[in-house]
C-alpha atoms as a PDB file:
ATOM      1  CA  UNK A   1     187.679  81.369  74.516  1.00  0.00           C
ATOM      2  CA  UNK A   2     186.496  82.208  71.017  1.00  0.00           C
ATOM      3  CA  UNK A   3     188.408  79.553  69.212  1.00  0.00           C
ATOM      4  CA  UNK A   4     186.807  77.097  71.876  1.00  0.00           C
ATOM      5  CA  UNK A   5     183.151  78.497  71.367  1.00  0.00           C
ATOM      6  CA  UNK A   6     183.788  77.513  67.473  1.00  0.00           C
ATOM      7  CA  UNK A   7     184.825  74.698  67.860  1.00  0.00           C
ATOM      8  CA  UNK A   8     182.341  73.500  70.313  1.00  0.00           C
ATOM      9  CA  UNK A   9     180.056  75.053  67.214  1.00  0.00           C
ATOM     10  CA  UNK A  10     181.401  72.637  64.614  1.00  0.00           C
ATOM     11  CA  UNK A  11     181.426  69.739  66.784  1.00  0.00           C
ATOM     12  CA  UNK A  12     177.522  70.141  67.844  1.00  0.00           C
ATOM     13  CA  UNK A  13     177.080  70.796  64.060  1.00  0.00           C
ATOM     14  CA  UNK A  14     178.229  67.832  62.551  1.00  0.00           C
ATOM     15  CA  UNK A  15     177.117  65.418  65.635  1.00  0.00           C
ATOM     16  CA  UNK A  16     173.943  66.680  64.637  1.00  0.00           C
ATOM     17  CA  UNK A  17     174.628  65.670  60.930  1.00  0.00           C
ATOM     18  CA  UNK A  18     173.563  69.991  60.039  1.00  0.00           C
ATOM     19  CA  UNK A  19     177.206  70.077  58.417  1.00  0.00           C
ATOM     20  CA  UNK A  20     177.452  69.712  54.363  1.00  0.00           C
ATOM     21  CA  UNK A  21     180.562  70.180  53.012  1.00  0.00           C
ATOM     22  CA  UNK A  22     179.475  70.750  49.631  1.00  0.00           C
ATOM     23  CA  UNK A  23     177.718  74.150  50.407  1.00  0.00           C
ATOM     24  CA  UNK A  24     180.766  75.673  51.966  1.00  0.00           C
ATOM     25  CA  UNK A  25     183.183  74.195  50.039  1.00  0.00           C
ATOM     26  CA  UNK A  26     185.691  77.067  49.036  1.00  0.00           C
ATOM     27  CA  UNK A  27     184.205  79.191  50.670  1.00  0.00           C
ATOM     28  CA  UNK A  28     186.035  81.501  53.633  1.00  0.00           C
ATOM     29  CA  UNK A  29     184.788  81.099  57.477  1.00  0.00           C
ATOM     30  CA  UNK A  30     181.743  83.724  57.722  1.00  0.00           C
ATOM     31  CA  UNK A  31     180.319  83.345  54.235  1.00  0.00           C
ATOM     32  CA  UNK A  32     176.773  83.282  54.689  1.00  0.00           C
ATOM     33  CA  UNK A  33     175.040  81.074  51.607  1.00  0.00           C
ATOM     34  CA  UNK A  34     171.310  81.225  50.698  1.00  0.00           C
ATOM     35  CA  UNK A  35     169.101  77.948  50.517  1.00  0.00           C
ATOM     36  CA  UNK A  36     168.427  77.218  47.557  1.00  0.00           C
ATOM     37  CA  UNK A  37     165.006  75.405  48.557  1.00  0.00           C
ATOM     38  CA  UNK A  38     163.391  77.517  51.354  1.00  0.00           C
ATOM     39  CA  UNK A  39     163.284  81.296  51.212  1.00  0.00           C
ATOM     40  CA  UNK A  40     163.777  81.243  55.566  1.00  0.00           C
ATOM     41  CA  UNK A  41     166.522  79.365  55.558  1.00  0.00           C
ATOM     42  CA  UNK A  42     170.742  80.104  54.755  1.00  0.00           C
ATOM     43  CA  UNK A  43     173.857  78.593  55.898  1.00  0.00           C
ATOM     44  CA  UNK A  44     176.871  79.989  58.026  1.00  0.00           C
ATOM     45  CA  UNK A  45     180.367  78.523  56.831  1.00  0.00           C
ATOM     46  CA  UNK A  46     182.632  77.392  59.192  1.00  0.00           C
ATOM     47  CA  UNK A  47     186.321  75.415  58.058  1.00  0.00           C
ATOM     48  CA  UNK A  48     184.107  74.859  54.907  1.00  0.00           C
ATOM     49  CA  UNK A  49     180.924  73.204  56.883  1.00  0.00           C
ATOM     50  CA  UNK A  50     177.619  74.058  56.206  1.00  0.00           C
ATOM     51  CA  UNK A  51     176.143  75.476  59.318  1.00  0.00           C
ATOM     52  CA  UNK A  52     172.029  75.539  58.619  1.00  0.00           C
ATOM     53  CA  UNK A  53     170.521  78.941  60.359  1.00  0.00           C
ATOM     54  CA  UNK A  54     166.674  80.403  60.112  1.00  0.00           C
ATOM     55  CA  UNK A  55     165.336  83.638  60.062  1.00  0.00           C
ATOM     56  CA  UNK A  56     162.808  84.720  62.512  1.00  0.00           C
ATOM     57  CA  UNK A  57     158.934  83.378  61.269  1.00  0.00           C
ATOM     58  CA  UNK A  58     158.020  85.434  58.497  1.00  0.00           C
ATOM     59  CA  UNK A  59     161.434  86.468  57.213  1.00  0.00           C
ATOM     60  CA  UNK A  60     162.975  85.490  54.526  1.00  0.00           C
ATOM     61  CA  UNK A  61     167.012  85.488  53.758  1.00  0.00           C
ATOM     62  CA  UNK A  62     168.395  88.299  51.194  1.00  0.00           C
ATOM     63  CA  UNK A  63     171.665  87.012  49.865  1.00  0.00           C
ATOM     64  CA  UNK A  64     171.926  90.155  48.837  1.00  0.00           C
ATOM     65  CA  UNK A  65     172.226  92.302  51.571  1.00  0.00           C
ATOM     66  CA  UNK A  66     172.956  88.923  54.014  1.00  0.00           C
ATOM     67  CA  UNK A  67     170.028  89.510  56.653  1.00  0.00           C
ATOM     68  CA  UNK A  68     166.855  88.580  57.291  1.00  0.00           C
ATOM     69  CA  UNK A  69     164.014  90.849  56.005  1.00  0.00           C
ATOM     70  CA  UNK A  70     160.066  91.197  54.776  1.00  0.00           C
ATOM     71  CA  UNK A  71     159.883  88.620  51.856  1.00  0.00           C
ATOM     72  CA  UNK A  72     159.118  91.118  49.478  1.00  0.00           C
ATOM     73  CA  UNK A  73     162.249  92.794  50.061  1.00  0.00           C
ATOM     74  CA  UNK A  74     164.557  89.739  50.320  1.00  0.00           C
ATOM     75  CA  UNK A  75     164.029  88.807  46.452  1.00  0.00           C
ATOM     76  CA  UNK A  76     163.276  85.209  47.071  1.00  0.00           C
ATOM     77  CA  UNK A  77     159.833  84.851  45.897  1.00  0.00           C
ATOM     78  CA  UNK A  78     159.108  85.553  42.173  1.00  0.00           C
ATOM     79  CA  UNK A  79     156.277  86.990  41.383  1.00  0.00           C
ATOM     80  CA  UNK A  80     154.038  86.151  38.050  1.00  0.00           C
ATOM     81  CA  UNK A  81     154.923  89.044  35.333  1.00  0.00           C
ATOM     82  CA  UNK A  82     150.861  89.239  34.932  1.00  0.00           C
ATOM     83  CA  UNK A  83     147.849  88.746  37.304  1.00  0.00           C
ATOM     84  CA  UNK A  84     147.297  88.642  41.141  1.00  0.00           C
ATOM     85  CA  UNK A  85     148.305  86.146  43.483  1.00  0.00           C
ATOM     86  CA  UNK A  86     148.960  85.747  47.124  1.00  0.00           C
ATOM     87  CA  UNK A  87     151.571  83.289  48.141  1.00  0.00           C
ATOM     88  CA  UNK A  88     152.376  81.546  51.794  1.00  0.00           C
ATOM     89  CA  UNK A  89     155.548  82.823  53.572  1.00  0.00           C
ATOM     90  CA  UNK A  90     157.173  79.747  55.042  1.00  0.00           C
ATOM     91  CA  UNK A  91     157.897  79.736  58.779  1.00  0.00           C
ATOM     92  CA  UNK A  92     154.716  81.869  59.341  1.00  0.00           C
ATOM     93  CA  UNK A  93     151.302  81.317  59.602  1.00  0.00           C
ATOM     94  CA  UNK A  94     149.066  84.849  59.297  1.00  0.00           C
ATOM     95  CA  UNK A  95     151.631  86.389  56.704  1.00  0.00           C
ATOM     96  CA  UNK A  96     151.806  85.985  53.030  1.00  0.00           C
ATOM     97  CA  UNK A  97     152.802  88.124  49.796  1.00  0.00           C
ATOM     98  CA  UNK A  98     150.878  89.404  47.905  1.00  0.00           C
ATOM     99  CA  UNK A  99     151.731  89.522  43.920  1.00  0.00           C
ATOM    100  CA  UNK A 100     150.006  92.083  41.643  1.00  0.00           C
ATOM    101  CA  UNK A 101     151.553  92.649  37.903  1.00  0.00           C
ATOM    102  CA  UNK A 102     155.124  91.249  39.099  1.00  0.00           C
ATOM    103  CA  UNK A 103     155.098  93.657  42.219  1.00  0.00           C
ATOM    104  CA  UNK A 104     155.379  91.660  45.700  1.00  0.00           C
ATOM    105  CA  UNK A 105     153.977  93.502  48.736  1.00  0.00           C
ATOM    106  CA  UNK A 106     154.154  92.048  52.389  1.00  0.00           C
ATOM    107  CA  UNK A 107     150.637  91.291  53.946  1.00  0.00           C
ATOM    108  CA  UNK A 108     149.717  90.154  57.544  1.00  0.00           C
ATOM    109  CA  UNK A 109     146.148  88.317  58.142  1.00  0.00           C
ATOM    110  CA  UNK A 110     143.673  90.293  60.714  1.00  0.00           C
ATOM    111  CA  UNK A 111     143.279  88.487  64.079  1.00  0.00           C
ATOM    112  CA  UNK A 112     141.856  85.449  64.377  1.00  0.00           C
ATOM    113  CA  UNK A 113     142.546  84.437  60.680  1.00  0.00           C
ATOM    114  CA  UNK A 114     145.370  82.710  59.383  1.00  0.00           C
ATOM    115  CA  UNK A 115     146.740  81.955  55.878  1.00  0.00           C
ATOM    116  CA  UNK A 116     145.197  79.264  53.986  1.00  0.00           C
ATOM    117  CA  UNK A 117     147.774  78.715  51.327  1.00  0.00           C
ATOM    118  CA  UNK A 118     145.457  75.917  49.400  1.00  0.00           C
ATOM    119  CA  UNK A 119     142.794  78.621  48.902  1.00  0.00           C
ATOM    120  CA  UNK A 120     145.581  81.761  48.803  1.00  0.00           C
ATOM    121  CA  UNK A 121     143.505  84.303  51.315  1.00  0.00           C
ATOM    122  CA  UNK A 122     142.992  84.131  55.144  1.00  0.00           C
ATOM    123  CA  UNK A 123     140.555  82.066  56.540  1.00  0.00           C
ATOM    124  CA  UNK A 124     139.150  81.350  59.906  1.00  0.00           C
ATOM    125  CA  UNK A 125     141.627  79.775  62.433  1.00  0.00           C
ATOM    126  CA  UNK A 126     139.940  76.438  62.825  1.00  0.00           C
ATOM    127  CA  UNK A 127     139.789  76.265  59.204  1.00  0.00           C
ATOM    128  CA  UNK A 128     143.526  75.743  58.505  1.00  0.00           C
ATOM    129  CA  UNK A 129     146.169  73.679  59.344  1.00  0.00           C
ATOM    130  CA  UNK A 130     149.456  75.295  59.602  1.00  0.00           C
END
C-alpha cells in the first residue's frame, strides 16, 4: 500500500511538471531541501525528484532543524547589521519581521490592518493589495 501511495506521489508530481531532477539529484528518498528563492517554500526528494512543498502562511522553512517555524527563527531572512526595518513574510498578509541592529523579531498586524510591504508598516485593509 505504501509503495503504491509513492508512487501514485511521483506520478501526480511529474504530470504536474513539480518534479526537478536537479534539486534531488544525489540525494536519498526523504531529504528535505530548502528553496533557494522563497523563504515558505522546500522540496521533498523522492527517487531523486524534486517534490515542491509549502509551509503554512506565515512560516518559513529552517533547513536547519527541517520544519516549518516563525521566520525569525527559521534563519531565512537576513537582517541589515545596522538600522531598523520591517520586512514582508511571504505567504502571509498581516505578518512581517521586524529587523532592529541585525536582530529579527516576528510581528503580527492588529485587526483590520494588513502589511503594506511598499511602505514597510501596516496599513488599512483597503489600502493594500496582497
Amino acid at each position: 500500500m505504501e509503495m503504491k501511495f509513492l508512487v501514485a506521489f511521483v506520478c501526480i508530481a511529474t504530470v504536474l511538471g513539480a518534479a526537478s531532477s536537479q534539486v534531488c539529484s544525489g540525494k536519498p528518498d526523504g531529504s528535505f531541501i530548502a528553496d533557494d528563492k522563497q523563504c515558505n517554500s522546500y522540496y521533498s526528494c523522492v527517487g531523486e525528484m524534486a517534490i515542491p512543498l509549502n509551509c503554512s502562511p506565515g512560516y518559513h522553512y529552517n533547513a536547519v532543524r527541517q520544519i516549518c517555524e516563525q521566520p525569525s527563527q527559521a534563519g531565512c531572512i537576513k537582517c541589515p547589521s545596522t538600522g531598523f526595518r520591517n520586512l514582508p513574510v511571504a505567504g502571509s498578509c498581516d505578518k512581517f519581521v521586524q529587523c532592529f541592529k541585525g536582530v529579527a523579531s516576528d510581528r503580527v498586524c492588529p485587526g483590520g490592518l494588513m502589511f503594506d510591504a511598499s511602505w514597510g508598516q501596516c496599513s488599512l485593509e483597503k489600502n493594500v493589495k496582497c
